[in-house]
C-alpha atoms as a PDB file:
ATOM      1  CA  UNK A   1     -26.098 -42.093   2.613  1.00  0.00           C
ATOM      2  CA  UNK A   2     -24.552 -38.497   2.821  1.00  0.00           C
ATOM      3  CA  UNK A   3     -21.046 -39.734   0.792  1.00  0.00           C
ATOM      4  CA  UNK A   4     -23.285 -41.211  -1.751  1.00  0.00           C
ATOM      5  CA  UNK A   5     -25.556 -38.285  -1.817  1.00  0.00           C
ATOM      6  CA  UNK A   6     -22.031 -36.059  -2.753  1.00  0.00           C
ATOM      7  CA  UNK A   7     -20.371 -38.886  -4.891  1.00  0.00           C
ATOM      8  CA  UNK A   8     -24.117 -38.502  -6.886  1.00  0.00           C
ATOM      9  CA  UNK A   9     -23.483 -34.590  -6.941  1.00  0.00           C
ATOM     10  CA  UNK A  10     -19.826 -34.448  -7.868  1.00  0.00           C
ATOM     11  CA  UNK A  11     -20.786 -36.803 -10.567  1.00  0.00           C
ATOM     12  CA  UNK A  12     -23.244 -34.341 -12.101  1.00  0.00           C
ATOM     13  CA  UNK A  13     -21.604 -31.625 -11.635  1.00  0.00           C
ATOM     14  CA  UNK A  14     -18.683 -33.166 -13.959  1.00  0.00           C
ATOM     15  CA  UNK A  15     -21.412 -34.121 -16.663  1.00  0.00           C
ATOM     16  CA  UNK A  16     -21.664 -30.616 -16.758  1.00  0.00           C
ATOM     17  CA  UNK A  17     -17.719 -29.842 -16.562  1.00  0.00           C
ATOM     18  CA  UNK A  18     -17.299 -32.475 -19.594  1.00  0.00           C
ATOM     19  CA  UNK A  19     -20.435 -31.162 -21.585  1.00  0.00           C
ATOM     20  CA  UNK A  20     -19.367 -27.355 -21.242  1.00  0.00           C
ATOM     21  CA  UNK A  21     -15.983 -28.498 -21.938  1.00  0.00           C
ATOM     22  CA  UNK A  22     -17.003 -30.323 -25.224  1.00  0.00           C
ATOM     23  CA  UNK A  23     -18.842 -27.317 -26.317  1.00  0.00           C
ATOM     24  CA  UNK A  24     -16.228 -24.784 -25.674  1.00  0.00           C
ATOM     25  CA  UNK A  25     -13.945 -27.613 -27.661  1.00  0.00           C
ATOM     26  CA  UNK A  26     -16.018 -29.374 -30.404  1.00  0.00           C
ATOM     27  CA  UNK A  27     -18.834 -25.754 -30.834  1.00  0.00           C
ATOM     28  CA  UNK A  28     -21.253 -28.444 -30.387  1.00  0.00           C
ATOM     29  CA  UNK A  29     -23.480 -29.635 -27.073  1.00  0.00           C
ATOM     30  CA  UNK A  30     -22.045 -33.567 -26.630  1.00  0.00           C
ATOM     31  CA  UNK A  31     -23.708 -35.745 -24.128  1.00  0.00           C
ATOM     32  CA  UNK A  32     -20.554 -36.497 -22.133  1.00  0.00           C
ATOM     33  CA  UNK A  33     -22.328 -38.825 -19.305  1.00  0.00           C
ATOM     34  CA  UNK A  34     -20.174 -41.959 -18.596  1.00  0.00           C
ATOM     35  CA  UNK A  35     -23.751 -43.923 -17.284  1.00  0.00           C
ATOM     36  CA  UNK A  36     -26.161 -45.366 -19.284  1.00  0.00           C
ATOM     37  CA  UNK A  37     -29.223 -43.740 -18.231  1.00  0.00           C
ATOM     38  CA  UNK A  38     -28.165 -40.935 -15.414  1.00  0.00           C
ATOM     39  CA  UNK A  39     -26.271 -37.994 -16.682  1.00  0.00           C
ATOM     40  CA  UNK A  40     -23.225 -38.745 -14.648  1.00  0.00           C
ATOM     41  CA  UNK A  41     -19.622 -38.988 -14.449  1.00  0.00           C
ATOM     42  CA  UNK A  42     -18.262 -40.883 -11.746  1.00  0.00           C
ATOM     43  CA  UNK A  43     -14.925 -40.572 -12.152  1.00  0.00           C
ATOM     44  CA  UNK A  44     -15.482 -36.586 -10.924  1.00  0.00           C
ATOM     45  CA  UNK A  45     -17.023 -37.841  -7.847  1.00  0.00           C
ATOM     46  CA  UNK A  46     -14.432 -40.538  -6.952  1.00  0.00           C
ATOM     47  CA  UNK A  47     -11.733 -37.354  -7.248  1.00  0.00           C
ATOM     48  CA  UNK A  48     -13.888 -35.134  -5.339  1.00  0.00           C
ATOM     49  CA  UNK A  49     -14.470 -36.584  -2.447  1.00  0.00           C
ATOM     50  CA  UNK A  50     -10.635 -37.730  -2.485  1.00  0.00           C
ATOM     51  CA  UNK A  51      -9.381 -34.608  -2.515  1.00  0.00           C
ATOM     52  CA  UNK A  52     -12.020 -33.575  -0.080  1.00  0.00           C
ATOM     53  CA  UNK A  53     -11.284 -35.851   2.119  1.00  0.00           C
ATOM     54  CA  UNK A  54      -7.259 -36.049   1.834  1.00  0.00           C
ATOM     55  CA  UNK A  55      -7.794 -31.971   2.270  1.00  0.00           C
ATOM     56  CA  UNK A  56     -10.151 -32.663   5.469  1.00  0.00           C
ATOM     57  CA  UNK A  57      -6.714 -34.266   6.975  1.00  0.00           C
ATOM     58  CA  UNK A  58      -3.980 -31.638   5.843  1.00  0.00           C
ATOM     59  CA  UNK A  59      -5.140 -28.778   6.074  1.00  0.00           C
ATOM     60  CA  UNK A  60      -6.889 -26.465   3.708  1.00  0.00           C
ATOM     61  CA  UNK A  61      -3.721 -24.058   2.579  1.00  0.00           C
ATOM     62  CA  UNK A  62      -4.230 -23.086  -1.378  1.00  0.00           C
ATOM     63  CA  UNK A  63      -0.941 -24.893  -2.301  1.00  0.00           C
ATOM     64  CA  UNK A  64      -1.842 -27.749  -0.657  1.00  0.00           C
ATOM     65  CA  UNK A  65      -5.486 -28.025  -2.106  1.00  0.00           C
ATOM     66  CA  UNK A  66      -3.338 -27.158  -5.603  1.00  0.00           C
ATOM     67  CA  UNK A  67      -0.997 -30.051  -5.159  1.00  0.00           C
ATOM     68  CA  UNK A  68      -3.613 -32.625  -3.915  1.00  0.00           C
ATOM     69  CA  UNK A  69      -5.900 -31.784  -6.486  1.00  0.00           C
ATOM     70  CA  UNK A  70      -3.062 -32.832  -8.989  1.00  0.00           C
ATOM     71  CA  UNK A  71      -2.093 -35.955  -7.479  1.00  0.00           C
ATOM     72  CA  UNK A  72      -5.258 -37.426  -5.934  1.00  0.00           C
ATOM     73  CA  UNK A  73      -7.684 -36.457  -9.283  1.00  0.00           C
ATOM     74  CA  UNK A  74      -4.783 -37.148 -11.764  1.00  0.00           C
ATOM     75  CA  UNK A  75      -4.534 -40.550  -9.996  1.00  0.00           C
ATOM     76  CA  UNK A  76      -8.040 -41.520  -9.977  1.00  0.00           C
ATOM     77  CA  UNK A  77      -7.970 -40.641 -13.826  1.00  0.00           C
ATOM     78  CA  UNK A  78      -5.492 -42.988 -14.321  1.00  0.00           C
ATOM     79  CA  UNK A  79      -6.651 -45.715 -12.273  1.00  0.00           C
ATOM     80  CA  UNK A  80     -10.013 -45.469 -12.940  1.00  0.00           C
ATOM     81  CA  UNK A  81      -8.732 -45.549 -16.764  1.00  0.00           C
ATOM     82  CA  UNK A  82      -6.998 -48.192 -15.989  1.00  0.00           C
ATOM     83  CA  UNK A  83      -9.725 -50.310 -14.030  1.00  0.00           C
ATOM     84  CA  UNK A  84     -12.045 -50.453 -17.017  1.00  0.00           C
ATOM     85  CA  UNK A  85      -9.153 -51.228 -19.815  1.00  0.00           C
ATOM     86  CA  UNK A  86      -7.890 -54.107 -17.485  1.00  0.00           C
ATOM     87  CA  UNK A  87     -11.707 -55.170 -16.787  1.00  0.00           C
ATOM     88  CA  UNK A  88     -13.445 -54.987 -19.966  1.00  0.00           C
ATOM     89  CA  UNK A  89     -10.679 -53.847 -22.754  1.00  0.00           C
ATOM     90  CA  UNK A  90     -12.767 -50.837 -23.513  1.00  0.00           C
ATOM     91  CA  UNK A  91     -10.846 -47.436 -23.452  1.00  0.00           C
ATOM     92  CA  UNK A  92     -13.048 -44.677 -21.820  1.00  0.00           C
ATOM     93  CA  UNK A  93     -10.353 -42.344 -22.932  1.00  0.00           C
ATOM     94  CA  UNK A  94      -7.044 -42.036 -24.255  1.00  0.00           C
ATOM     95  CA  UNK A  95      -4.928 -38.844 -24.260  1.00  0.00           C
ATOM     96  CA  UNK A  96      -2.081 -40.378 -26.222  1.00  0.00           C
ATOM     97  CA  UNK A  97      -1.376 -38.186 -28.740  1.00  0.00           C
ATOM     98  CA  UNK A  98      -1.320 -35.237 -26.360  1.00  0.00           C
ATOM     99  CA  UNK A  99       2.300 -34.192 -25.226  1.00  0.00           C
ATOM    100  CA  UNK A 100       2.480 -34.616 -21.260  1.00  0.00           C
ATOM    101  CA  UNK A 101       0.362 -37.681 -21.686  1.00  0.00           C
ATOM    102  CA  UNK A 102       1.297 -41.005 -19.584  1.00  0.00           C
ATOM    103  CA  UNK A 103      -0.237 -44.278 -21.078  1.00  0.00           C
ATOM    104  CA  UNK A 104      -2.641 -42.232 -22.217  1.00  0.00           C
ATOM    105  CA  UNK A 105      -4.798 -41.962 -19.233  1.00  0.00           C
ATOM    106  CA  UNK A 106      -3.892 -38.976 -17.728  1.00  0.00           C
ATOM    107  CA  UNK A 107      -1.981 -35.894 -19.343  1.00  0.00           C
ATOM    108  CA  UNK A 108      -0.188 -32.759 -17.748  1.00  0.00           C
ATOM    109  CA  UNK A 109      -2.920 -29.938 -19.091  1.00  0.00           C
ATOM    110  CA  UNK A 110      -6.015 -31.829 -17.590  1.00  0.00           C
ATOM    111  CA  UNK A 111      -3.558 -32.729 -14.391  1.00  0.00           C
ATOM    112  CA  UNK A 112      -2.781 -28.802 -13.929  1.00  0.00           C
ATOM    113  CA  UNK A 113      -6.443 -28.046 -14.174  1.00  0.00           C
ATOM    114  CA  UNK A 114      -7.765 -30.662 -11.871  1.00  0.00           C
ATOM    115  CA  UNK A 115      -5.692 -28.567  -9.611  1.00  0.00           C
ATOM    116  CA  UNK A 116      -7.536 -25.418 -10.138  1.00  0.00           C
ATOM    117  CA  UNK A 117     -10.933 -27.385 -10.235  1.00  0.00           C
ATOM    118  CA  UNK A 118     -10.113 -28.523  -6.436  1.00  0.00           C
ATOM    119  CA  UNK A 119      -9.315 -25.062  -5.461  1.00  0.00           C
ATOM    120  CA  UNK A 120     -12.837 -24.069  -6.536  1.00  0.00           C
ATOM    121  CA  UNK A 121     -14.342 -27.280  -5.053  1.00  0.00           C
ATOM    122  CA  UNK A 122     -12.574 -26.688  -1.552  1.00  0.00           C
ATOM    123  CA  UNK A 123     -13.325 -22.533  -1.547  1.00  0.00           C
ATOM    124  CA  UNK A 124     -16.599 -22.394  -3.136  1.00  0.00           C
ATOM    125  CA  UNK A 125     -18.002 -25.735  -4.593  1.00  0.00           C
ATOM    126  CA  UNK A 126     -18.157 -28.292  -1.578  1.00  0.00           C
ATOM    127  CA  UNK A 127     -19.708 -25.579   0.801  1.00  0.00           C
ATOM    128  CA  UNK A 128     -22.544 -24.926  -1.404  1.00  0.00           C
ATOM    129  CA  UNK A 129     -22.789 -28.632  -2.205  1.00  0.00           C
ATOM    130  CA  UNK A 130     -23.404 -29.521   1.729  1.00  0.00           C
ATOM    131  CA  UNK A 131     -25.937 -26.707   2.387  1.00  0.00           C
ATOM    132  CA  UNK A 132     -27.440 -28.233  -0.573  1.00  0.00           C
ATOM    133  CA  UNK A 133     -27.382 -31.649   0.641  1.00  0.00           C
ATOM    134  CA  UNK A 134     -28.910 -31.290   4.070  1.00  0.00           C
ATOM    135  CA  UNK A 135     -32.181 -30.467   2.256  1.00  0.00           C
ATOM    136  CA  UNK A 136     -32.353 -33.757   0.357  1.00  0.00           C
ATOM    137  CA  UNK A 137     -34.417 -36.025   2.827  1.00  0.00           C
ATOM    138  CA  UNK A 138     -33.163 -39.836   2.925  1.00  0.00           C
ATOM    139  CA  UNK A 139     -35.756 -41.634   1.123  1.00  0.00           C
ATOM    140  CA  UNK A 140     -34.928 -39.273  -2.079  1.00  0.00           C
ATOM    141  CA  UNK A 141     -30.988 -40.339  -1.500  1.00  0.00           C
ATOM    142  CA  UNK A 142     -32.437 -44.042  -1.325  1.00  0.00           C
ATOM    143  CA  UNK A 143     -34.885 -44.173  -4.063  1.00  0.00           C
ATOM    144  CA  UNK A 144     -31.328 -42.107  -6.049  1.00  0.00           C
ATOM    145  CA  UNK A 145     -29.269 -45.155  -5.034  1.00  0.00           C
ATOM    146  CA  UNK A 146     -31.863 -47.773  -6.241  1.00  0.00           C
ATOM    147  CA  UNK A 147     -31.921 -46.400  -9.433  1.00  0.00           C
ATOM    148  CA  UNK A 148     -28.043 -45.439  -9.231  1.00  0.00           C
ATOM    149  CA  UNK A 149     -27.415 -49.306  -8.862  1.00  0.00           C
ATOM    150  CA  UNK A 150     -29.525 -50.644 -12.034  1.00  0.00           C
ATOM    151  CA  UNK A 151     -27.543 -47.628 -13.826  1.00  0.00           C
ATOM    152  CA  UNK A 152     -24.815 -49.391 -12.920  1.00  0.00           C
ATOM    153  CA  UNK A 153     -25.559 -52.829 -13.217  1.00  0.00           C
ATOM    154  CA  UNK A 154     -26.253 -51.831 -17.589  1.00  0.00           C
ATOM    155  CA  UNK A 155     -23.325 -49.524 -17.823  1.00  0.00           C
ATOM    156  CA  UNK A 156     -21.344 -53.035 -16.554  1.00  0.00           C
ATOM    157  CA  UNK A 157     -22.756 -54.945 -19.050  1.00  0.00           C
ATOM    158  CA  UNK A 158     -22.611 -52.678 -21.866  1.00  0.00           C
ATOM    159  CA  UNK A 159     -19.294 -52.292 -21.306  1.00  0.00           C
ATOM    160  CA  UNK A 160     -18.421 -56.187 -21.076  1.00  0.00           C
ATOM    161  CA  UNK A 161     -20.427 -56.331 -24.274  1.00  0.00           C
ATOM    162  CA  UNK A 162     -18.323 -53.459 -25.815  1.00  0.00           C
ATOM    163  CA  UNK A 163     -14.880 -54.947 -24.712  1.00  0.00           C
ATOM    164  CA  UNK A 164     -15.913 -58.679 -26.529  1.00  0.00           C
ATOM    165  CA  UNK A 165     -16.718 -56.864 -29.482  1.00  0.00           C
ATOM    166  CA  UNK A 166     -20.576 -56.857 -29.793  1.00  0.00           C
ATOM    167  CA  UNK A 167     -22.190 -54.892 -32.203  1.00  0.00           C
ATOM    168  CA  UNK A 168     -23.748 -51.085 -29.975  1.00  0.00           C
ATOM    169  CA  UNK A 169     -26.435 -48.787 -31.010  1.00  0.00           C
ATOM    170  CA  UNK A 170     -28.482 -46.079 -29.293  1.00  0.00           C
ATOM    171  CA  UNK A 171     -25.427 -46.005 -26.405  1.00  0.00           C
ATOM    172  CA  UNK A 172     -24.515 -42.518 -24.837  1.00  0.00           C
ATOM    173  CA  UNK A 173     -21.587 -41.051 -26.767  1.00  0.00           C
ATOM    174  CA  UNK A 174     -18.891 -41.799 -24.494  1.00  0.00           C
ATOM    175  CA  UNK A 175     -19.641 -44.905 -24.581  1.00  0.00           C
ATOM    176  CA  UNK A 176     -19.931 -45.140 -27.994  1.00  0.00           C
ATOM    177  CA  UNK A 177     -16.563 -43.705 -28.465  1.00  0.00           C
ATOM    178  CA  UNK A 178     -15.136 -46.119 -25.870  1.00  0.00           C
ATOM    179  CA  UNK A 179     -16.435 -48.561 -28.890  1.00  0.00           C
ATOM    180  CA  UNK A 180     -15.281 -46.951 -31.858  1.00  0.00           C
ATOM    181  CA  UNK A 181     -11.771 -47.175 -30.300  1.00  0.00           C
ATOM    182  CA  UNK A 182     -11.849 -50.663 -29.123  1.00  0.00           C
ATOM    183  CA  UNK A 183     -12.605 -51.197 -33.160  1.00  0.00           C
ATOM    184  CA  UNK A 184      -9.984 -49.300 -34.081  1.00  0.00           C
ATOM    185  CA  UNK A 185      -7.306 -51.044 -31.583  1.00  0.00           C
ATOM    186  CA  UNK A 186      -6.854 -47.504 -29.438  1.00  0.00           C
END
């Protein structure tokens, strides 16, 4: 229940990373959640708990939280980009025109910064996250998980129902954009 508890957390806390970003970017506040319902990105908690967890085995040195953070988030981006093109022909992104991009699912500038990001996550980030976590009692984490799954379960099906074409209103944005693009053959 614990991983799931941080997966849930590092997920969140990317919403947030995305909708800052997008704001910085775009000047505008852009719902950036990847789930239908719960304002999440999973793809941030898949990386997060790889690099924590790679980092947990080789030590904790700044270059090597640097270097991990590149190769363990930039390959999660990719495969997880990957995952859902190959599953349901729906793009979720697509960095293509971006020099340093490869296939369009992952590109150098994001790689670099997932670097930095894990330096933060190791340092300062994960600590606080734990404290954090040992108050949340394990019927809250279950009841989270419950609703987690159903999430889930729609996000799947909107996105089959993207990737064959059908016609999406009232989506979150992402996933909206995910359908623009499939329109436009991205």
């Amino acid at each position: 229940m614990k991983t799931f508890l941080l997966f849930t957390l590092y997920s969140a806390i990317g919403f947030v990373l995305e909708t800052v970003f997008s704001l910085i970017n775009e000047r505008k506040v852009v719902n950036r959640k990847t789930m239908v319902f719960l304002p999440l990105c999973p793809v941030y908690g898949i990386g997060a708990l790889s690099v924590i967890g790679f980092v947990s085995f080789v030590g904790d040195h700044p270059l090597t939280v640097f270097t991990c953070g590149i190769i363990l988030a930039s390959a999660v981006e990719y495969c997880f980009s990957l995952a859902v093109d190959k599953s349901f022909q729906v793009l979720v992104w697509d960095y293509g025109d971006c020099p340093g991009s490869v296939h369009g699912r992952i590109q150098i500038q994001f790689s670099l910064m997932w670097g930095y990001l894990s330096l933060a996550l190791v340092e300062y980030i994960h600590p606080l996250v734990l404290e954090f976590s040992e108050l949340v009692p394990d019927y809250c984490v279950f009841a989270l998980l419950l609703v987690f799954a159903v999430d889930c379960v729609a996000t799947l099906e909107l996105l089959r129902a993207i990737g064959k074409g059908a016609e999406i209103r009232n989506v979150c944005p992402v996933l909206k954009r995910c359908h623009s693009s499939s329109e436009n053959g991205l």
